[in-house]
C-alpha atoms as a PDB file:
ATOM      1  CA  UNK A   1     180.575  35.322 111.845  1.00  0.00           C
ATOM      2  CA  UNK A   2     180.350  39.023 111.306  1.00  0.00           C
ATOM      3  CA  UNK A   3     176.267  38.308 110.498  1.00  0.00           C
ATOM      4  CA  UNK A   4     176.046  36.950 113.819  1.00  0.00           C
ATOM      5  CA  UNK A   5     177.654  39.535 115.541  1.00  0.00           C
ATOM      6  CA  UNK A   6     175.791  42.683 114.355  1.00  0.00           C
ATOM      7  CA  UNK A   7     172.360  40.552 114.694  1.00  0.00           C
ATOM      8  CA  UNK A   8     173.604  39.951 118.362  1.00  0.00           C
ATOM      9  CA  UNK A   9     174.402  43.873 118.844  1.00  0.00           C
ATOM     10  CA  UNK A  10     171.341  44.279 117.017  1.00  0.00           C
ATOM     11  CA  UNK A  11     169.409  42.628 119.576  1.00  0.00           C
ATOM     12  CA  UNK A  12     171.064  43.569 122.664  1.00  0.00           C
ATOM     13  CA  UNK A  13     170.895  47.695 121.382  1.00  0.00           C
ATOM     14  CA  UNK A  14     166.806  47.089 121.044  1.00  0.00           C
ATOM     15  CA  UNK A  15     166.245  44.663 123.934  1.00  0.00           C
ATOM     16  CA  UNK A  16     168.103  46.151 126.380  1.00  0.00           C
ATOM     17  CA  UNK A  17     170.496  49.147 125.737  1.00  0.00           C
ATOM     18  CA  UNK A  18     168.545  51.421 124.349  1.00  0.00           C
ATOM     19  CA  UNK A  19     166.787  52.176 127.091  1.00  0.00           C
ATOM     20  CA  UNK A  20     169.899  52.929 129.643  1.00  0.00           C
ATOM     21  CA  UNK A  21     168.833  56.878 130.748  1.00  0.00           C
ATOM     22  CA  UNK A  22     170.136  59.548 129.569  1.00  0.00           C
ATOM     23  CA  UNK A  23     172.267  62.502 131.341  1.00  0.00           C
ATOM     24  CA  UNK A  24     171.739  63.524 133.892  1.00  0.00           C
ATOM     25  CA  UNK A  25     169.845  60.168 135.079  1.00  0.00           C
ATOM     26  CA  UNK A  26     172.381  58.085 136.762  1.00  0.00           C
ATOM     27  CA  UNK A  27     173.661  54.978 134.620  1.00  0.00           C
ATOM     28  CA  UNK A  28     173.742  57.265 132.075  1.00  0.00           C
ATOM     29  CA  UNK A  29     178.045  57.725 131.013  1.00  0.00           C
ATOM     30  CA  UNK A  30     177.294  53.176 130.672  1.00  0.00           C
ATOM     31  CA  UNK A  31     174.297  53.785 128.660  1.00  0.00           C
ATOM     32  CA  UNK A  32     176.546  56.228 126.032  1.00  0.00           C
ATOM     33  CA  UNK A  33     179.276  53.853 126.043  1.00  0.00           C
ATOM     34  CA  UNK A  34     177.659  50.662 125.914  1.00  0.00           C
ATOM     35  CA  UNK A  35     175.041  52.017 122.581  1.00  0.00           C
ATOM     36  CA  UNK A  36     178.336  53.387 121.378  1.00  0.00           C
ATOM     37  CA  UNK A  37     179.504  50.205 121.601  1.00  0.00           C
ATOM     38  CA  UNK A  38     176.983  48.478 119.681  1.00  0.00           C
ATOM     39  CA  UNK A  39     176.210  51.013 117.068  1.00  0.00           C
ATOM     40  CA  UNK A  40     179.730  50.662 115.607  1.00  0.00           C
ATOM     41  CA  UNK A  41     179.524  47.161 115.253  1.00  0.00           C
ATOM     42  CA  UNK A  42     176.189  47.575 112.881  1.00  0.00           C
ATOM     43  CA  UNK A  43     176.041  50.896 111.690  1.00  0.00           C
ATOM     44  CA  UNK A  44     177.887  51.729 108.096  1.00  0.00           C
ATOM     45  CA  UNK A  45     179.997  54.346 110.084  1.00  0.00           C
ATOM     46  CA  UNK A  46     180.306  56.180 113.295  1.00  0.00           C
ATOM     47  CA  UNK A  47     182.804  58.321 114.095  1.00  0.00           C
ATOM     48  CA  UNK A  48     184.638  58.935 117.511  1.00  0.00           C
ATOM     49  CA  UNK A  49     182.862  60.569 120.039  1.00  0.00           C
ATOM     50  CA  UNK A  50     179.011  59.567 119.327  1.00  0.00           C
ATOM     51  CA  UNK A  51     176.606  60.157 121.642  1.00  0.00           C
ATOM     52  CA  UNK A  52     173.227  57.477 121.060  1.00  0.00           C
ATOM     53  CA  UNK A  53     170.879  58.922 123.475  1.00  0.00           C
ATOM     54  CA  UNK A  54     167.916  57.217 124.279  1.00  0.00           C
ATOM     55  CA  UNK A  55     165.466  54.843 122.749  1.00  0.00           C
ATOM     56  CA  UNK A  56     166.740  56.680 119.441  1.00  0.00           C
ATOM     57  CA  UNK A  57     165.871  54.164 116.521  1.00  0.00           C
ATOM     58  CA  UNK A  58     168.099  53.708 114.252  1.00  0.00           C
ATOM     59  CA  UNK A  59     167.109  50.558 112.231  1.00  0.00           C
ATOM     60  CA  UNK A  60     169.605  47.985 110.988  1.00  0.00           C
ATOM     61  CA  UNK A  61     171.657  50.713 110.494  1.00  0.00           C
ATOM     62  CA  UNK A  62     173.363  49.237 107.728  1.00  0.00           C
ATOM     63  CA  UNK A  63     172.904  52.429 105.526  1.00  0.00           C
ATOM     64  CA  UNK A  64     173.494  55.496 108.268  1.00  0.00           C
ATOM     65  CA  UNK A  65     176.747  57.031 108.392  1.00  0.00           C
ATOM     66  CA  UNK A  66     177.116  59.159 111.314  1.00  0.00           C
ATOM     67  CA  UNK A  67     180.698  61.593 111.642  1.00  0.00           C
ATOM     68  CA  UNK A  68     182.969  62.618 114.523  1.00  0.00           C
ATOM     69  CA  UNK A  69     181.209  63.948 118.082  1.00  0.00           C
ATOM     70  CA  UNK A  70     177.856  63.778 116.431  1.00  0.00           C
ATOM     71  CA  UNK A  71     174.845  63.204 118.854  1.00  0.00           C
ATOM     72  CA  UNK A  72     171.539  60.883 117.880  1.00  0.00           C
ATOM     73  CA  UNK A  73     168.896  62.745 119.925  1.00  0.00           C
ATOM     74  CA  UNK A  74     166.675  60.894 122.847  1.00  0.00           C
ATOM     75  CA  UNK A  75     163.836  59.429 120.701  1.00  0.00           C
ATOM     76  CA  UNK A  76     164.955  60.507 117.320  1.00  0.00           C
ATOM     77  CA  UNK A  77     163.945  57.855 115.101  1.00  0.00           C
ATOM     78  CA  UNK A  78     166.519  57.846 111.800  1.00  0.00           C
ATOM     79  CA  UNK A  79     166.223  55.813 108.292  1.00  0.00           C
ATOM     80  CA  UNK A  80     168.293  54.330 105.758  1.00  0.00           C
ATOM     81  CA  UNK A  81     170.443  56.132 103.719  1.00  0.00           C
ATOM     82  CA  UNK A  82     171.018  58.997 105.617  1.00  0.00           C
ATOM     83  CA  UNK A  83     174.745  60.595 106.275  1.00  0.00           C
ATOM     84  CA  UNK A  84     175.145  63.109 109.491  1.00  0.00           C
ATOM     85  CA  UNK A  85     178.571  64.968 109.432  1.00  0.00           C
ATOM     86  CA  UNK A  86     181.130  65.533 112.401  1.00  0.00           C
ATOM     87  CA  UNK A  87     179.829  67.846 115.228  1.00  0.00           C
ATOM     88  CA  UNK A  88     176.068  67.521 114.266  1.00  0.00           C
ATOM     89  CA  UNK A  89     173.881  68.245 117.371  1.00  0.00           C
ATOM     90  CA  UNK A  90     169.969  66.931 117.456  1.00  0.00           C
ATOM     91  CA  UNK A  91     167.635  67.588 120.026  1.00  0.00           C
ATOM     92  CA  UNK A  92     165.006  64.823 121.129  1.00  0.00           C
ATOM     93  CA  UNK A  93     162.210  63.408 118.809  1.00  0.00           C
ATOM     94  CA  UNK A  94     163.857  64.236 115.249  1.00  0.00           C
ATOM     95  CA  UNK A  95     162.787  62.011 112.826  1.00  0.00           C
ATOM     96  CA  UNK A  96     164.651  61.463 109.200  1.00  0.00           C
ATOM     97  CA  UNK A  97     162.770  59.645 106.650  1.00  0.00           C
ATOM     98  CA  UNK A  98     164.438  58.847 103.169  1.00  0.00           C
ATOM     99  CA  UNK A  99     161.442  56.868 102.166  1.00  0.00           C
ATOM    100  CA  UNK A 100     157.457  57.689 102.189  1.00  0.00           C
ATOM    101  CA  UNK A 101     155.059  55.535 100.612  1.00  0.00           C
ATOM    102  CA  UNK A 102     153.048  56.273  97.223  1.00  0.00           C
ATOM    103  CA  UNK A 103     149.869  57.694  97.381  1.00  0.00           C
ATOM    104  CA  UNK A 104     148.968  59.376  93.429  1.00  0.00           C
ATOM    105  CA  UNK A 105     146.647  56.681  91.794  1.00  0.00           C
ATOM    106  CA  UNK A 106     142.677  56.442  93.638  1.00  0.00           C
ATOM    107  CA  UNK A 107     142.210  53.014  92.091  1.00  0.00           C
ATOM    108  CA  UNK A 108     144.789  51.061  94.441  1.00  0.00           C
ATOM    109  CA  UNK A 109     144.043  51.452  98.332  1.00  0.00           C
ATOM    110  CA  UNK A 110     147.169  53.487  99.315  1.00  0.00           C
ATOM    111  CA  UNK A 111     148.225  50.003 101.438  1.00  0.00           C
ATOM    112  CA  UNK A 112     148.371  48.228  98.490  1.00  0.00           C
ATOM    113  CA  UNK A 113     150.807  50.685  96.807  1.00  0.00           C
ATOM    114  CA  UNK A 114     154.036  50.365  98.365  1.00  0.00           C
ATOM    115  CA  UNK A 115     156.923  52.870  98.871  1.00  0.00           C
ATOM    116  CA  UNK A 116     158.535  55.098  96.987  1.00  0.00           C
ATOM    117  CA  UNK A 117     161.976  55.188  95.648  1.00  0.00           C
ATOM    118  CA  UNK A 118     164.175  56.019  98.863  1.00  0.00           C
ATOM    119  CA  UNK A 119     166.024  59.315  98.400  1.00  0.00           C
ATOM    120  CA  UNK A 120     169.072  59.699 100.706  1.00  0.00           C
ATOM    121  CA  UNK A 121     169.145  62.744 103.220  1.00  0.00           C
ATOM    122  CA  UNK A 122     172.292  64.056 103.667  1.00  0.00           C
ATOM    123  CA  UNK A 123     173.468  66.631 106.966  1.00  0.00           C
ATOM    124  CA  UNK A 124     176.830  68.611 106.783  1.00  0.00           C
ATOM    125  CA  UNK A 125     178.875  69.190 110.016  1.00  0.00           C
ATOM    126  CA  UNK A 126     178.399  71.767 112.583  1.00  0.00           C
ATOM    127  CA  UNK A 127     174.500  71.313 112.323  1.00  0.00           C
ATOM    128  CA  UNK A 128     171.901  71.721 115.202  1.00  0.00           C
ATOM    129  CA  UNK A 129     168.630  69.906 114.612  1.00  0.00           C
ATOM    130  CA  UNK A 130     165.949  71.021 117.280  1.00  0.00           C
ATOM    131  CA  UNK A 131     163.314  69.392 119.399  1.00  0.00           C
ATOM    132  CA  UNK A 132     160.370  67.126 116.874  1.00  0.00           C
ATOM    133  CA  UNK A 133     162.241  68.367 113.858  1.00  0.00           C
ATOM    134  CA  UNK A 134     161.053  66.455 110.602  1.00  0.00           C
ATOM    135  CA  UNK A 135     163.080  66.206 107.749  1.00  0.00           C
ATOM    136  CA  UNK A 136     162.121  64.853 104.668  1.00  0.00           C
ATOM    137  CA  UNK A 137     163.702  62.540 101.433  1.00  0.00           C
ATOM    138  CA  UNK A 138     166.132  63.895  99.444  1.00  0.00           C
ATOM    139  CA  UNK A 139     167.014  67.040 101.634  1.00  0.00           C
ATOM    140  CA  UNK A 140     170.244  68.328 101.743  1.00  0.00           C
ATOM    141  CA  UNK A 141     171.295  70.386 105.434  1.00  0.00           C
ATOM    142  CA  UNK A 142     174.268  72.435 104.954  1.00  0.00           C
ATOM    143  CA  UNK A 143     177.585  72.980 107.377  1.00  0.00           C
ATOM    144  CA  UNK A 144     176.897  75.463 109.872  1.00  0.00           C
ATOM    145  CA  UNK A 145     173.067  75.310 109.794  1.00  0.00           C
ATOM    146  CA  UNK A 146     170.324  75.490 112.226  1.00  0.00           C
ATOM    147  CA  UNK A 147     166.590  73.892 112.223  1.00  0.00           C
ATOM    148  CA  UNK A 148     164.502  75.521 114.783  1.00  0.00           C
ATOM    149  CA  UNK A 149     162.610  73.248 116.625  1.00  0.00           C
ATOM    150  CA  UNK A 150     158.851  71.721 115.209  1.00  0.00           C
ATOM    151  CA  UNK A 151     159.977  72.656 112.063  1.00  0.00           C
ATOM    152  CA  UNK A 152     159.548  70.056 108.822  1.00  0.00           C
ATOM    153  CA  UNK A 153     162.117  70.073 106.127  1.00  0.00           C
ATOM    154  CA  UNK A 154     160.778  69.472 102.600  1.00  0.00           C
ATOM    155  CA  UNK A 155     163.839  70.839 100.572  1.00  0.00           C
ATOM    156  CA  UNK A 156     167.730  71.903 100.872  1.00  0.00           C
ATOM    157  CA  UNK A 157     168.592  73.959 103.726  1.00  0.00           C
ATOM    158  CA  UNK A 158     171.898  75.940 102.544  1.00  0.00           C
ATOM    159  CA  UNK A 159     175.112  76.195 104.703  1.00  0.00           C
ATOM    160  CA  UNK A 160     175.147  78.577 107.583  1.00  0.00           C
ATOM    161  CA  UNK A 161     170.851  79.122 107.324  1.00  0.00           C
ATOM    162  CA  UNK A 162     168.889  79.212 110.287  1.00  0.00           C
ATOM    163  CA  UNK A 163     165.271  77.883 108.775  1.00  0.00           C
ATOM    164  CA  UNK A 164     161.796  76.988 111.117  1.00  0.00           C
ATOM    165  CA  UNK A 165     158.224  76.456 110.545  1.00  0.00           C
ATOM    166  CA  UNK A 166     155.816  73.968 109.148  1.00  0.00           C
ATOM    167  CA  UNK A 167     157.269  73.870 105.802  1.00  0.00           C
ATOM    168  CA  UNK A 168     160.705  75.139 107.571  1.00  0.00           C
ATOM    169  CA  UNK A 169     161.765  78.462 105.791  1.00  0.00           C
ATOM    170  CA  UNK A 170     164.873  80.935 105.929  1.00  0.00           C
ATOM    171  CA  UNK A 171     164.653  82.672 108.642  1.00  0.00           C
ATOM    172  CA  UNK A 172     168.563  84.250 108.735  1.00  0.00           C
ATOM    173  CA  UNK A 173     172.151  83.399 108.045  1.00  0.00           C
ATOM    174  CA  UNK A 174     173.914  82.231 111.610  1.00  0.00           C
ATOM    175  CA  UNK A 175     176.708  85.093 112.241  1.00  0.00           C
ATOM    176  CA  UNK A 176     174.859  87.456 110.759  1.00  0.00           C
ATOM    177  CA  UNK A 177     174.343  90.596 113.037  1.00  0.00           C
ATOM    178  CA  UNK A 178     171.428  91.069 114.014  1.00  0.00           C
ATOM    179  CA  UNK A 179     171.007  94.935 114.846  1.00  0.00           C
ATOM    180  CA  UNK A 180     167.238  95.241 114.828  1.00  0.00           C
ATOM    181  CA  UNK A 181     166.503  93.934 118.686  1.00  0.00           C
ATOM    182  CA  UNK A 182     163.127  92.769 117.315  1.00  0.00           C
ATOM    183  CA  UNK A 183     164.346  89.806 115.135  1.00  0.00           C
ATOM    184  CA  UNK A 184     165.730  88.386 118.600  1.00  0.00           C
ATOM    185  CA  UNK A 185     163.332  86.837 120.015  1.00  0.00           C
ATOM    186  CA  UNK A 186     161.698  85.599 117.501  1.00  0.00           C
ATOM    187  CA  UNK A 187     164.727  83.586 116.323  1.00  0.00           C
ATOM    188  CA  UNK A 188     165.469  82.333 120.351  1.00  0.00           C
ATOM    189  CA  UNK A 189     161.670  81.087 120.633  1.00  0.00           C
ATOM    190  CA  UNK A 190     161.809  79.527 117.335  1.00  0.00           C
ATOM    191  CA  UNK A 191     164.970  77.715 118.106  1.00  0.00           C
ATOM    192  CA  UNK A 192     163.668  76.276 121.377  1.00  0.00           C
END
């Protein structure tokens, strides 16, 4: 019985709710609720308070874990095996691959030579992800950090960093002061 129901919530999240607008839109507090709804039925865990915004793709969902008052940005599309702490904030477009697919030998057509081992991401709580954000397997995003928009993550981001760029790199600590008025607005346009 339980098979049946998170194939049917499955189905009704893909077919139909995930494409309820999003705020400001009208429909939009029925759209929250009702992918809220669904997601906890097939999802390994969410948390109170989610916000699904979207057409965010979330898979079978069998292997995300997603924490208190955490929001799934419009778009995003997230894998397997990924866990996203309490408070976690993502913007639209964000995706989070814990798989790629194997490319190293030139005697197999890279088709032909499957994926490699999935390596689980991991996101701590208090984290904003920005706009078309990319983050990579195996990463690690620390509490309290902050991933400028367009950037792609290719290894751990430590608690409290503020990292962007293509890959993304340290750019400061958040709470830091910043007394040099130059580094401001290089940081805000980044983090647009």
């Amino acid at each position: 019985m339980k098979k049946i129901i998170r194939f049917s919530c499955l189905l009704v999240y893909y077919g139909f709710a995930q494409h309820f607008p999003t705020q400001p839109v009208p429909g939009w507090k029925f759209g929250y609720r009702l992918r809220r709804f669904l997601a906890k039925r097939f999802l390994a865990k969410m948390g109170r308070g989610v916000i699904i915004k979207q057409r965010c793709y979330i898979g079978k969902g069998d292997e995300i874990r997603v924490g208190n008052n955490s929001q799934l940005g419009q778009g995003a599309r997230i894998n397997s095996y990924v866990t996203i702490g309490d408070n976690v904030l993502m913007g639209p477009d964000v995706v989070i691959m814990s798989s790629s697919h194997a490319f190293e030998r030139i005697d197999i057509p890279i088709n032909k030579q499957g994926a490699c081992p999935i390596r689980p991401i991991t996101i701590g709580n208090d984290v904003w992800i920005g706009t078309r954000v990319i983050i990579l397997p195996g990463v690690a995003i620390g509490d309290q950090a902050v991933i400028a928009a367009g950037s792609v993550v290719t290894k751990d981001v430590p608690a409290k960093a503020i990292v962007g760029g293509v890959p993304a790199k340290f750019i400061r600590e958040r709470g830091a002061d910043i007394s040099d008025k130059h580094d401001t607005p290089l940081v805000q346009t980044q983090l647009s």
